[in-house]
C-alpha atoms as a PDB file:
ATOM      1  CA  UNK A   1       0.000   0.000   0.000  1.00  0.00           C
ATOM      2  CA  UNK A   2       2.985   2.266   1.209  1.00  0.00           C
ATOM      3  CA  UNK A   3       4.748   1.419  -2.114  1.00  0.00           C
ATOM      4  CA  UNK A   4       1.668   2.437  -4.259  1.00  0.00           C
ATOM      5  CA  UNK A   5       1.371   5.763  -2.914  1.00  0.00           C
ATOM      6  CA  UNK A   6       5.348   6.417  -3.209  1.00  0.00           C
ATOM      7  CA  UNK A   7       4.439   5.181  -6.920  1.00  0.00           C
ATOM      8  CA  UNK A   8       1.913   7.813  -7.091  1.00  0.00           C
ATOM      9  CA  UNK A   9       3.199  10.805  -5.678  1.00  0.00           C
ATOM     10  CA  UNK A  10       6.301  10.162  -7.974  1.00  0.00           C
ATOM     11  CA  UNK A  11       3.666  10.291 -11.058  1.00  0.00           C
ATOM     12  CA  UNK A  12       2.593  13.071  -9.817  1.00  0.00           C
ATOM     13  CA  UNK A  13       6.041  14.951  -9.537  1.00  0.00           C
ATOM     14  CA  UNK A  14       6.924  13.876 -12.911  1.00  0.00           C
ATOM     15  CA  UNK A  15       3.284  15.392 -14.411  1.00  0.00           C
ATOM     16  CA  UNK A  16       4.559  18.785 -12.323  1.00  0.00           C
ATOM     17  CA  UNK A  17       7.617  18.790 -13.654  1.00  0.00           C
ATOM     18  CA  UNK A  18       6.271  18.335 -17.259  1.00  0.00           C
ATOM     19  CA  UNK A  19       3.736  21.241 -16.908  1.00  0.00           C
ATOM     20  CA  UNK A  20       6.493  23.295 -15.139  1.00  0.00           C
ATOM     21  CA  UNK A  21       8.988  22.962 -18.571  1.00  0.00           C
ATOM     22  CA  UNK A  22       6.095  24.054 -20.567  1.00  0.00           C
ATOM     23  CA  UNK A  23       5.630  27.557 -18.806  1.00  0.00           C
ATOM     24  CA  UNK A  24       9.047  27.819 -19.242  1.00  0.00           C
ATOM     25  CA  UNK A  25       8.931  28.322 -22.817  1.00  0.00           C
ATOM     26  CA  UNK A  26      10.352  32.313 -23.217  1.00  0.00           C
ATOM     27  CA  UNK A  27       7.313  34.679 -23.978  1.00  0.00           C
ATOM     28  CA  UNK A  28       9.802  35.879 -27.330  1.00  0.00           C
ATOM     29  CA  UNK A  29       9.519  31.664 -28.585  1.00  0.00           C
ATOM     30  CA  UNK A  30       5.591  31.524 -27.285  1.00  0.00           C
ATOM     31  CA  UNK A  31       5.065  35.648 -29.572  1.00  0.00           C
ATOM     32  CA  UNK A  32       7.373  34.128 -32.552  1.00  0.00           C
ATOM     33  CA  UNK A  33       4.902  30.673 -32.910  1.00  0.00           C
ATOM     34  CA  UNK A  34       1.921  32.704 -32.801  1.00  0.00           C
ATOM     35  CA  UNK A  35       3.137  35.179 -35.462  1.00  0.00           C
ATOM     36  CA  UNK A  36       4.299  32.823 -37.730  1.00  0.00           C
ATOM     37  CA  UNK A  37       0.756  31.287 -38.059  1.00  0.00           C
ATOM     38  CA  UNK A  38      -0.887  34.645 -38.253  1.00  0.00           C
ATOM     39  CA  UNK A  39       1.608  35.680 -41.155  1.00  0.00           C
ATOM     40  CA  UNK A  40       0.721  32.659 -43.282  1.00  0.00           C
ATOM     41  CA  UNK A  41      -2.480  33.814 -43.615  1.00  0.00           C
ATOM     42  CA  UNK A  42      -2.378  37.361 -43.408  1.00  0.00           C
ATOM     43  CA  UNK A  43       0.798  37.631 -46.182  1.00  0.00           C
ATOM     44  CA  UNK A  44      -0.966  35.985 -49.121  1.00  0.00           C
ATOM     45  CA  UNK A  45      -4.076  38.390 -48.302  1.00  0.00           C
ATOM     46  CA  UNK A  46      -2.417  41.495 -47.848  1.00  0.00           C
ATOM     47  CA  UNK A  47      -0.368  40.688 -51.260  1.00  0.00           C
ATOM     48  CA  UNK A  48      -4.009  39.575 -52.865  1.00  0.00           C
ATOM     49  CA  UNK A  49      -4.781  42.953 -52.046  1.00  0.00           C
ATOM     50  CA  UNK A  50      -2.058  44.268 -52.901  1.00  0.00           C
ATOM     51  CA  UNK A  51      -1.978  43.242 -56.185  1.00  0.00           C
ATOM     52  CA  UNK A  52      -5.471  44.772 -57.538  1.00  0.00           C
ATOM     53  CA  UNK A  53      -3.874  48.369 -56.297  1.00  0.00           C
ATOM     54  CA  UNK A  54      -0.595  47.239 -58.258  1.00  0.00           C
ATOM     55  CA  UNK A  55      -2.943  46.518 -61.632  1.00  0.00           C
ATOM     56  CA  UNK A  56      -4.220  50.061 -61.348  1.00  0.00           C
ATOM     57  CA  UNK A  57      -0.802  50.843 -60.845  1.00  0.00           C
ATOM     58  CA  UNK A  58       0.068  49.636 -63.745  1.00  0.00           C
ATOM     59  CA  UNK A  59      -2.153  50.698 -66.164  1.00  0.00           C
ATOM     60  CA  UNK A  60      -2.186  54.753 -64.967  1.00  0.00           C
ATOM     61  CA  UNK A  61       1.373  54.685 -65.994  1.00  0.00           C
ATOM     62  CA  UNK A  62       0.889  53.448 -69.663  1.00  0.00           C
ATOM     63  CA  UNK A  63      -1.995  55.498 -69.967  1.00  0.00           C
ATOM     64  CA  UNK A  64       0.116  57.863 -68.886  1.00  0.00           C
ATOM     65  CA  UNK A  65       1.700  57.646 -71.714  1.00  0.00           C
ATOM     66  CA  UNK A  66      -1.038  58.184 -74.083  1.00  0.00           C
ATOM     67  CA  UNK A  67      -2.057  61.745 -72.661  1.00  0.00           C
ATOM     68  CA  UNK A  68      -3.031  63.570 -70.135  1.00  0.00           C
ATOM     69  CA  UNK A  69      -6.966  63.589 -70.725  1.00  0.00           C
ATOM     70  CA  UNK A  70      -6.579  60.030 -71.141  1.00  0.00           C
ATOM     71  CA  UNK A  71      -4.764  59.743 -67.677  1.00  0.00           C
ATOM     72  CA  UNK A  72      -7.371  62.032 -66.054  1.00  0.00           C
ATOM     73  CA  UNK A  73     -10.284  59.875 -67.252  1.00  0.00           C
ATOM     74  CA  UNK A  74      -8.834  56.895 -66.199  1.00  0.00           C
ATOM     75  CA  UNK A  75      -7.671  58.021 -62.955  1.00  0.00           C
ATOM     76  CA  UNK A  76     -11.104  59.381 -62.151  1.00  0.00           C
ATOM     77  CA  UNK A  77     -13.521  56.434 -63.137  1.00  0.00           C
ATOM     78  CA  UNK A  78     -11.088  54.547 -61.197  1.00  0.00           C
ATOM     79  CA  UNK A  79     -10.941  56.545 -58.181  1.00  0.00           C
ATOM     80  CA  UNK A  80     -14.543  57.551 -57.813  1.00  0.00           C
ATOM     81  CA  UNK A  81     -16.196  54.536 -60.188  1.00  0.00           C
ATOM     82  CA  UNK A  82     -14.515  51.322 -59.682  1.00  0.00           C
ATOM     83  CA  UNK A  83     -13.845  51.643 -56.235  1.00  0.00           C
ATOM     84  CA  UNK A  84     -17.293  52.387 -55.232  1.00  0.00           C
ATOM     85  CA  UNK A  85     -18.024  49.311 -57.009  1.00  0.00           C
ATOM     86  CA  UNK A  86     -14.872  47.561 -54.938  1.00  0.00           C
ATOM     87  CA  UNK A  87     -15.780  48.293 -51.330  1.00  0.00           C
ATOM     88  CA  UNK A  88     -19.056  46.949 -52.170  1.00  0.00           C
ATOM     89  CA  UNK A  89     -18.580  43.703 -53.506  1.00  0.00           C
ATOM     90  CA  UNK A  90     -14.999  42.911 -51.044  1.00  0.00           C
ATOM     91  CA  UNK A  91     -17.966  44.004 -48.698  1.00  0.00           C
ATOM     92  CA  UNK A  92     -20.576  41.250 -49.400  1.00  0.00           C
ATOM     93  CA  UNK A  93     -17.787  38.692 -50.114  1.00  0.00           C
ATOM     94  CA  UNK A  94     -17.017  39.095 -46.425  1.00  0.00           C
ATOM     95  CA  UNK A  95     -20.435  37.983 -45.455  1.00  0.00           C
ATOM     96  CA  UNK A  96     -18.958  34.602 -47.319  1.00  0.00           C
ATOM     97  CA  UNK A  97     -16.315  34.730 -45.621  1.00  0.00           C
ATOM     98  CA  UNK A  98     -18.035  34.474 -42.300  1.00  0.00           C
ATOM     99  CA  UNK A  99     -20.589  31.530 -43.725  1.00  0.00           C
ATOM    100  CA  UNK A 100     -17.946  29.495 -44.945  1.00  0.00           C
ATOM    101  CA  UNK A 101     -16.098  29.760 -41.930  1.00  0.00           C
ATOM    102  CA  UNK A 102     -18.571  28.704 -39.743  1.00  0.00           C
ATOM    103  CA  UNK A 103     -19.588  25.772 -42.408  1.00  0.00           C
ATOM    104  CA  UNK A 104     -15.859  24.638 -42.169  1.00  0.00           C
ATOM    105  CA  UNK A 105     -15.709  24.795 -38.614  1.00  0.00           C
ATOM    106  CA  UNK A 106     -18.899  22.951 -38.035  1.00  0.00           C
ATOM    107  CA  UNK A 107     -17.704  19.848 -40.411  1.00  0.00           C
ATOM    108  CA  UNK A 108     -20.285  20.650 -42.907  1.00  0.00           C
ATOM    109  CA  UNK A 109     -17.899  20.743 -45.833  1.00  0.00           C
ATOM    110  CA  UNK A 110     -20.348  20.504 -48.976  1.00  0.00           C
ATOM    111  CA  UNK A 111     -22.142  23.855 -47.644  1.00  0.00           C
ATOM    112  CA  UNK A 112     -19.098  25.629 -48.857  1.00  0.00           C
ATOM    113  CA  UNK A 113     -19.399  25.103 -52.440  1.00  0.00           C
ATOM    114  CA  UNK A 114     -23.656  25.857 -51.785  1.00  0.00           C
ATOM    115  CA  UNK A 115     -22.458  29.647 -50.110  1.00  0.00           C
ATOM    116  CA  UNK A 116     -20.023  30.119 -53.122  1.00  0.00           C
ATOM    117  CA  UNK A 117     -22.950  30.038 -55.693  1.00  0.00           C
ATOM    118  CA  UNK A 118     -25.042  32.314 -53.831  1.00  0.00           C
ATOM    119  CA  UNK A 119     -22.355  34.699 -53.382  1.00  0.00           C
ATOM    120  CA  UNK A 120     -22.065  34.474 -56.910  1.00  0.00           C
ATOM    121  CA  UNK A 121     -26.135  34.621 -57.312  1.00  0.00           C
ATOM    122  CA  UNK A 122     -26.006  37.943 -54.881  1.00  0.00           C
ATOM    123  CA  UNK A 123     -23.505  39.490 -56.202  1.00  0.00           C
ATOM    124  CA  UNK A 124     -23.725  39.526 -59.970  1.00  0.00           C
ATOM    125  CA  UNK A 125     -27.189  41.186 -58.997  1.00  0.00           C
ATOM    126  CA  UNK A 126     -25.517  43.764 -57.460  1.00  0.00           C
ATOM    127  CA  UNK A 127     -22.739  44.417 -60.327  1.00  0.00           C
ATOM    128  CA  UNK A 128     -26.268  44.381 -62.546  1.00  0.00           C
ATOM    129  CA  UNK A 129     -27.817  47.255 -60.322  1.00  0.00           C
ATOM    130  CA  UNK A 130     -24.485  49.202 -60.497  1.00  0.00           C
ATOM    131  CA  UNK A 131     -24.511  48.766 -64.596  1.00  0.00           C
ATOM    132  CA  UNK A 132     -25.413  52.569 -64.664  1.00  0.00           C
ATOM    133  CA  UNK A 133     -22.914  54.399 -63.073  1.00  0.00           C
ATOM    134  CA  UNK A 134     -20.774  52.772 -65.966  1.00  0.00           C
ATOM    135  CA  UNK A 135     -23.228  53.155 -68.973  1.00  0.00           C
ATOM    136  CA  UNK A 136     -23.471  56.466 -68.281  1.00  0.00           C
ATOM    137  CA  UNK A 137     -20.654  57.748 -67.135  1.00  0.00           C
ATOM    138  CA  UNK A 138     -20.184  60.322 -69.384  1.00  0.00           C
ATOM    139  CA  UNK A 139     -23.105  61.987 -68.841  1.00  0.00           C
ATOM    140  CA  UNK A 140     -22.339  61.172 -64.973  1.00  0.00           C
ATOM    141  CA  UNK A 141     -18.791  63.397 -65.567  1.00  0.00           C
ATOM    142  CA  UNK A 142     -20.422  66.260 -67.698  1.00  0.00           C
ATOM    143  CA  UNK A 143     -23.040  66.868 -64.922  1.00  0.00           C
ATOM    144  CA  UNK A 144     -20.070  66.750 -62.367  1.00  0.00           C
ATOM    145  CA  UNK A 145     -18.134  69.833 -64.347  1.00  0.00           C
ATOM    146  CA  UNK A 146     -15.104  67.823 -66.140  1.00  0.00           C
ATOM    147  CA  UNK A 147     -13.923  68.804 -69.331  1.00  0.00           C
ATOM    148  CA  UNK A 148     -15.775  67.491 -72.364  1.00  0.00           C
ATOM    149  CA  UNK A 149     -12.788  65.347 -73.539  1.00  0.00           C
ATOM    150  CA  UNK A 150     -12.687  63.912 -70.258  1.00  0.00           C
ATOM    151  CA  UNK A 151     -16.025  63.045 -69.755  1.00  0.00           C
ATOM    152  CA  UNK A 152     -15.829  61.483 -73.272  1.00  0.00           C
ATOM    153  CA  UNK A 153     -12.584  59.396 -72.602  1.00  0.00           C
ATOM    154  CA  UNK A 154     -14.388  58.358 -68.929  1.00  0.00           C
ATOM    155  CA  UNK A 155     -16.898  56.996 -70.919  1.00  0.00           C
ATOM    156  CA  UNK A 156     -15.143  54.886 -73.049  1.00  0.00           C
ATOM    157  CA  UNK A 157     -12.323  54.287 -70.135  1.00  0.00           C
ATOM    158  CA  UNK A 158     -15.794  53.192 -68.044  1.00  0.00           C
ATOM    159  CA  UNK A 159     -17.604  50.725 -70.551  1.00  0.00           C
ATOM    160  CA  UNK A 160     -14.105  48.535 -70.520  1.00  0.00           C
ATOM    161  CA  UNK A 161     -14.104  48.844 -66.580  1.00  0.00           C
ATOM    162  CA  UNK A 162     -17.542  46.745 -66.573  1.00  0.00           C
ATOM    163  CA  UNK A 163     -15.966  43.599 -67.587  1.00  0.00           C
ATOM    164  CA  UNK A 164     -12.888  44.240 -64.283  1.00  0.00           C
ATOM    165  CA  UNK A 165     -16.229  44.801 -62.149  1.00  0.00           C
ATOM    166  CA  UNK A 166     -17.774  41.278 -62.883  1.00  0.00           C
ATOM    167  CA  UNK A 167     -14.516  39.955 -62.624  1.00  0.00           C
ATOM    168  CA  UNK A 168     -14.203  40.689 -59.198  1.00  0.00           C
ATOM    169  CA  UNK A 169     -17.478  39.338 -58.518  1.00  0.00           C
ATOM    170  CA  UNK A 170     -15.425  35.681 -59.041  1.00  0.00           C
ATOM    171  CA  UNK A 171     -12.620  37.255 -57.727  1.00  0.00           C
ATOM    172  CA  UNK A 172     -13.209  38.338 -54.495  1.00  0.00           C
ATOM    173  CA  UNK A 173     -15.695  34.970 -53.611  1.00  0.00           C
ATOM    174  CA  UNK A 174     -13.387  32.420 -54.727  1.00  0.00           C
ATOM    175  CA  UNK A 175     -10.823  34.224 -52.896  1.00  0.00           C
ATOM    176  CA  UNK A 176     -13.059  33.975 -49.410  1.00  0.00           C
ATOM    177  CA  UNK A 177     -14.244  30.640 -50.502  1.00  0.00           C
ATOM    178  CA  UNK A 178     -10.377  29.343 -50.489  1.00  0.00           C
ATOM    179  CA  UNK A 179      -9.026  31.482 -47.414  1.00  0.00           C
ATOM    180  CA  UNK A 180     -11.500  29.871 -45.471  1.00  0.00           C
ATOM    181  CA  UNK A 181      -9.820  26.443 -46.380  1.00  0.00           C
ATOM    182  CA  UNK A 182      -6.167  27.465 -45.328  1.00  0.00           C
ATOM    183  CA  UNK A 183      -5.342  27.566 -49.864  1.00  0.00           C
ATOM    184  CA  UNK A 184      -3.969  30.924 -49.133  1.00  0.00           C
ATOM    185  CA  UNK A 185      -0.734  30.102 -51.474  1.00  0.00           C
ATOM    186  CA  UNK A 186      -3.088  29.701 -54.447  1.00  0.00           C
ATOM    187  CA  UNK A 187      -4.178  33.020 -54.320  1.00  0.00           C
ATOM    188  CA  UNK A 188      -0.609  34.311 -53.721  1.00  0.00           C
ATOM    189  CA  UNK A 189       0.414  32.653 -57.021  1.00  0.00           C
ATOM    190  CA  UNK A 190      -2.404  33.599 -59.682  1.00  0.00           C
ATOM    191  CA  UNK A 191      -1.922  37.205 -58.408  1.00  0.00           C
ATOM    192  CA  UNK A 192       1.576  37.718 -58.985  1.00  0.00           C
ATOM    193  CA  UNK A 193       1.098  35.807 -62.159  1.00  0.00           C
ATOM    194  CA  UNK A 194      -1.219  38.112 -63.300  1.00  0.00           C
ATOM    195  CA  UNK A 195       0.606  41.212 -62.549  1.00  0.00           C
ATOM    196  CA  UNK A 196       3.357  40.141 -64.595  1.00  0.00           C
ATOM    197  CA  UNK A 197       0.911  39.245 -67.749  1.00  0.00           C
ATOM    198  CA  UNK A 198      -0.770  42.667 -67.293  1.00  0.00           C
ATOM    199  CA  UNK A 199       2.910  44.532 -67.487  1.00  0.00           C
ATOM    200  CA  UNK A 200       3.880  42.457 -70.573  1.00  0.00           C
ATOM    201  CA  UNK A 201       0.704  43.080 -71.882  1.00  0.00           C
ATOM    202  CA  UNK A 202       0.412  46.536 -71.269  1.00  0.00           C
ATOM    203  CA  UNK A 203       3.700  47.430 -73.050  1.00  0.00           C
ATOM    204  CA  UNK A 204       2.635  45.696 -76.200  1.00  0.00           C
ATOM    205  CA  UNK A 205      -0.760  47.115 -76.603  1.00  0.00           C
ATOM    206  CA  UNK A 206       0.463  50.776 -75.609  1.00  0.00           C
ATOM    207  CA  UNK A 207       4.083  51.157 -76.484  1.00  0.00           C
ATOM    208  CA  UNK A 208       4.908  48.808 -79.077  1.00  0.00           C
ATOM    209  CA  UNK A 209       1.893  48.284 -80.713  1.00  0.00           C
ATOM    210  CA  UNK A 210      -0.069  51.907 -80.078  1.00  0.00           C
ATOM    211  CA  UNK A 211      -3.086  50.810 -79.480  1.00  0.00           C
ATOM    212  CA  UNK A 212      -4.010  53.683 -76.793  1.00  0.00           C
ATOM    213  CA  UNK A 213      -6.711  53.143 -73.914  1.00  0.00           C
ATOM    214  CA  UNK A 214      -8.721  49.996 -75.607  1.00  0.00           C
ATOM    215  CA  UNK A 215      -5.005  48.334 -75.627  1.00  0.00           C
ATOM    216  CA  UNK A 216      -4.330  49.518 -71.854  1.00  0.00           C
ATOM    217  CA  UNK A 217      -7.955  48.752 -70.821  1.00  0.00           C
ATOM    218  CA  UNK A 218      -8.047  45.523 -72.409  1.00  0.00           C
ATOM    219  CA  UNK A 219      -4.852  44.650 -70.538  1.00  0.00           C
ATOM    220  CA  UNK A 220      -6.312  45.794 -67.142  1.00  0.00           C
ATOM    221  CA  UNK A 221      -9.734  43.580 -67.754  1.00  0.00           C
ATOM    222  CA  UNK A 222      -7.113  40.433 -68.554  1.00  0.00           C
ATOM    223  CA  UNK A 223      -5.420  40.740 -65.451  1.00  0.00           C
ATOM    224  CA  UNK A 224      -8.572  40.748 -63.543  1.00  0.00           C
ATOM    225  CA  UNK A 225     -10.133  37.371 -65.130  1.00  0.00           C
ATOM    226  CA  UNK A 226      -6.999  35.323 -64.652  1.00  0.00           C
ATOM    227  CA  UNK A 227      -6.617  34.705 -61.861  1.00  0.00           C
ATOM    228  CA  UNK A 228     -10.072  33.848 -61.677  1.00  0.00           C
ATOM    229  CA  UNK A 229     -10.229  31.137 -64.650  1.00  0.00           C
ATOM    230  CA  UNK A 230      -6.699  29.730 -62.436  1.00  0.00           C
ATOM    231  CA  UNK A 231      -8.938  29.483 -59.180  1.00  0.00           C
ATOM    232  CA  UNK A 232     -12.342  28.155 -61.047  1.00  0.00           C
ATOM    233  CA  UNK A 233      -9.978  25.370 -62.561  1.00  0.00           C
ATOM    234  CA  UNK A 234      -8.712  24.422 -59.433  1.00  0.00           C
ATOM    235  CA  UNK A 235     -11.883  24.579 -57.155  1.00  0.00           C
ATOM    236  CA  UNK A 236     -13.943  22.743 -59.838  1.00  0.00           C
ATOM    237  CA  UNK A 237     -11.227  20.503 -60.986  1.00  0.00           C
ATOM    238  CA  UNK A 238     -10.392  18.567 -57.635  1.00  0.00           C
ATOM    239  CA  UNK A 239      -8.887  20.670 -55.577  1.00  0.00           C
ATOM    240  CA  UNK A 240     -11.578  21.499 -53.073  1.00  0.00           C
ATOM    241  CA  UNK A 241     -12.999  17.565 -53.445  1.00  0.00           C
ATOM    242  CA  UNK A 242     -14.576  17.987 -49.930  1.00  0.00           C
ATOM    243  CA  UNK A 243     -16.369  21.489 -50.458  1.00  0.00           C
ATOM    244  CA  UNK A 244     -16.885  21.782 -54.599  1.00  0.00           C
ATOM    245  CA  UNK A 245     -19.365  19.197 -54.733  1.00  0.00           C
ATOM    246  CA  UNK A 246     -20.633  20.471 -58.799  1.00  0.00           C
ATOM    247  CA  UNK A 247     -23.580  22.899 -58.973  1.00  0.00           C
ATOM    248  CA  UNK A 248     -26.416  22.489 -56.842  1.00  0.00           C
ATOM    249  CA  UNK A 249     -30.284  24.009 -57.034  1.00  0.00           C
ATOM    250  CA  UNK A 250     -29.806  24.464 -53.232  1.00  0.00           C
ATOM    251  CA  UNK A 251     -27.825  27.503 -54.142  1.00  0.00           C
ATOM    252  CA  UNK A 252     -31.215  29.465 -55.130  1.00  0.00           C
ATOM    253  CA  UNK A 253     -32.736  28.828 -51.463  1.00  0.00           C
ATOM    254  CA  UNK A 254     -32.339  31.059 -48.279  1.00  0.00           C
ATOM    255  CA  UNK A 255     -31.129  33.702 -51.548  1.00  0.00           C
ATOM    256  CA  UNK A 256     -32.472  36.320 -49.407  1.00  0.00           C
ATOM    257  CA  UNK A 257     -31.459  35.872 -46.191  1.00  0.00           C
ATOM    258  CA  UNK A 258     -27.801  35.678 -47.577  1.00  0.00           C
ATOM    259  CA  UNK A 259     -28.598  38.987 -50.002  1.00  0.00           C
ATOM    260  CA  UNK A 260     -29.365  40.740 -46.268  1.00  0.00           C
ATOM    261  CA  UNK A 261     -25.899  39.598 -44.746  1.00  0.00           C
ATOM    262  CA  UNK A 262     -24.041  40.570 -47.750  1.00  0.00           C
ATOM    263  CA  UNK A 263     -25.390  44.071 -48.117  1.00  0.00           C
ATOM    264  CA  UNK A 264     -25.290  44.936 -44.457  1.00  0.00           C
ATOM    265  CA  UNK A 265     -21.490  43.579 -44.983  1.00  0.00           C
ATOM    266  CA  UNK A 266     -20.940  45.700 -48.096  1.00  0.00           C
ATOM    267  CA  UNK A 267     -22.813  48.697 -46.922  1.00  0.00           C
ATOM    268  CA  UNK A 268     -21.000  48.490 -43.511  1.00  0.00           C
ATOM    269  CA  UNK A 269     -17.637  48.711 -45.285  1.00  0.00           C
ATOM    270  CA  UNK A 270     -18.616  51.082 -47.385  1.00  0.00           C
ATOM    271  CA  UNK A 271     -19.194  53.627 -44.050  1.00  0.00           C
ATOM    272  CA  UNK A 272     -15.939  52.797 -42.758  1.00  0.00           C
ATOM    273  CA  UNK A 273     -13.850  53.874 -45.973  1.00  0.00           C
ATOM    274  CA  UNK A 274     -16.083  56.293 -46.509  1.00  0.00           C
ATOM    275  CA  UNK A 275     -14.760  57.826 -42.412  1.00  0.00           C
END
């Protein structure tokens, strides 16, 4: 009996002892761990985001190029247009963010792909209702006081900006849709390769080849879709077999419920650029 409890009490000891070298990990080791995880997933998201600033980048210097009305009329449909139109939808694609995480985290993988369509559903409806500000923005600039030329080059410079709005309908969804399961990298990789195909591209269609702002514009609209065909062909091509699951009719129920959470998301983000 004696001998048991020495037994014991030694286990004991050694379980102290254990717990004891744990806690004496050094805070800088316990702060370093903690950072590294948090940088895996922030890096590939700040550079995602990074890299649709870089594309404007990009293309305001080879319009640059062209002329200065043609500069001004990009710079302001970008500025004003198509980044009213970006704080909207990164706005409701956060509301996907939060249903897929909680999906993911609850084990119910094949709800994933079923959020992913309705984010699509929801927000090509809102890229429809924002249609106008691009169809007419011409007549949008000439009641705002530009210059005629400008107003005319916005227009054109606006019509071409449609097809980079839809894009990031895909864009920004497939990007939630794969943060949520830990394919950060992915992202990483069809961004940077798409910055380099817009420079290449951009230089050929406005310096070689002179093709002014439908050569720069048609760049800009490239670099926005490719990543996107790169991510469709891998989420529908096996390499989200647990949460891609093909197209589903469930993806037109409980539409307005998620329409709600999107544009309380959007409109919410919207306030807090707008401060």
């Amino acid at each position: 009996m004696e001998e048991d409890m020495n037994q014991k009490l030694l286990r004991e000891v050694d379980a102290a002892g254990e717990i004891s070298v744990v806690d004496q990990v050094p805070l800088k080791d316990k702060v370093w761990s903690e950072m590294k995880k948090m940088w895996v997933v922030a890096v590939p998201a700040i550079f995602t985001r990074a890299s649709t600033f870089g594309i404007n980048v990009i293309t305001q210097a080879f319009v640059g190029h062209i002329g200065s009305t043609e500069l001004a009329a990009y710079s302001f449909i970008y500025t004003v247009f198509l980044s009213f139109a970006i704080v909207i939808l990164l706005g409701m694609a956060t509301a996907l963010q939060t249903l897929c995480g909680q999906a993911y985290g609850a084990r119910k993988y094949h709800m994933l792909g079923v959020y992913l369509q309705r984010s699509w559903i929801v927000m090509f409806l809102a890229s429809i209702i924002l249609l106008p500000i691009f169809i007419f923005a011409t007549q949008i600039l000439e009641v705002l006081g530009q210059d005629e030329d400008v107003a005319k080059v916005g227009g054109e410079v606006a019509h071409w900006i449609i097809g980079a709005m839809f894009a990031l309908v895909i864009s920004y969804s497939s990007q939630m849709y794969l943060q949520s399961q830990s394919k950060n990298m992915l992202i990483t990789y069809f961004a940077a390769l798409a910055i380099l195909i817009h420079v290449l591209l951009s230089w050929l269609l406005t310096v070689k080849y002179n093709f002014g702002v439908p050569g720069a514009m048609l760049s800009t609209v490239l670099a926005f879709w490719i990543p996107n065909i790169g991510q469709l062909m891998f989420i529908m091509c096996g390499g989200c077999r647990e949460t891609w699951k093909g197209f589903s009719l469930l993806a037109f129920q409980d539409l307005w419920a998620v329409m709600k959470l999107s544009l309380s998301s959007g409109v919410m983000l919207w306030c807090d650029t707008s401060d």
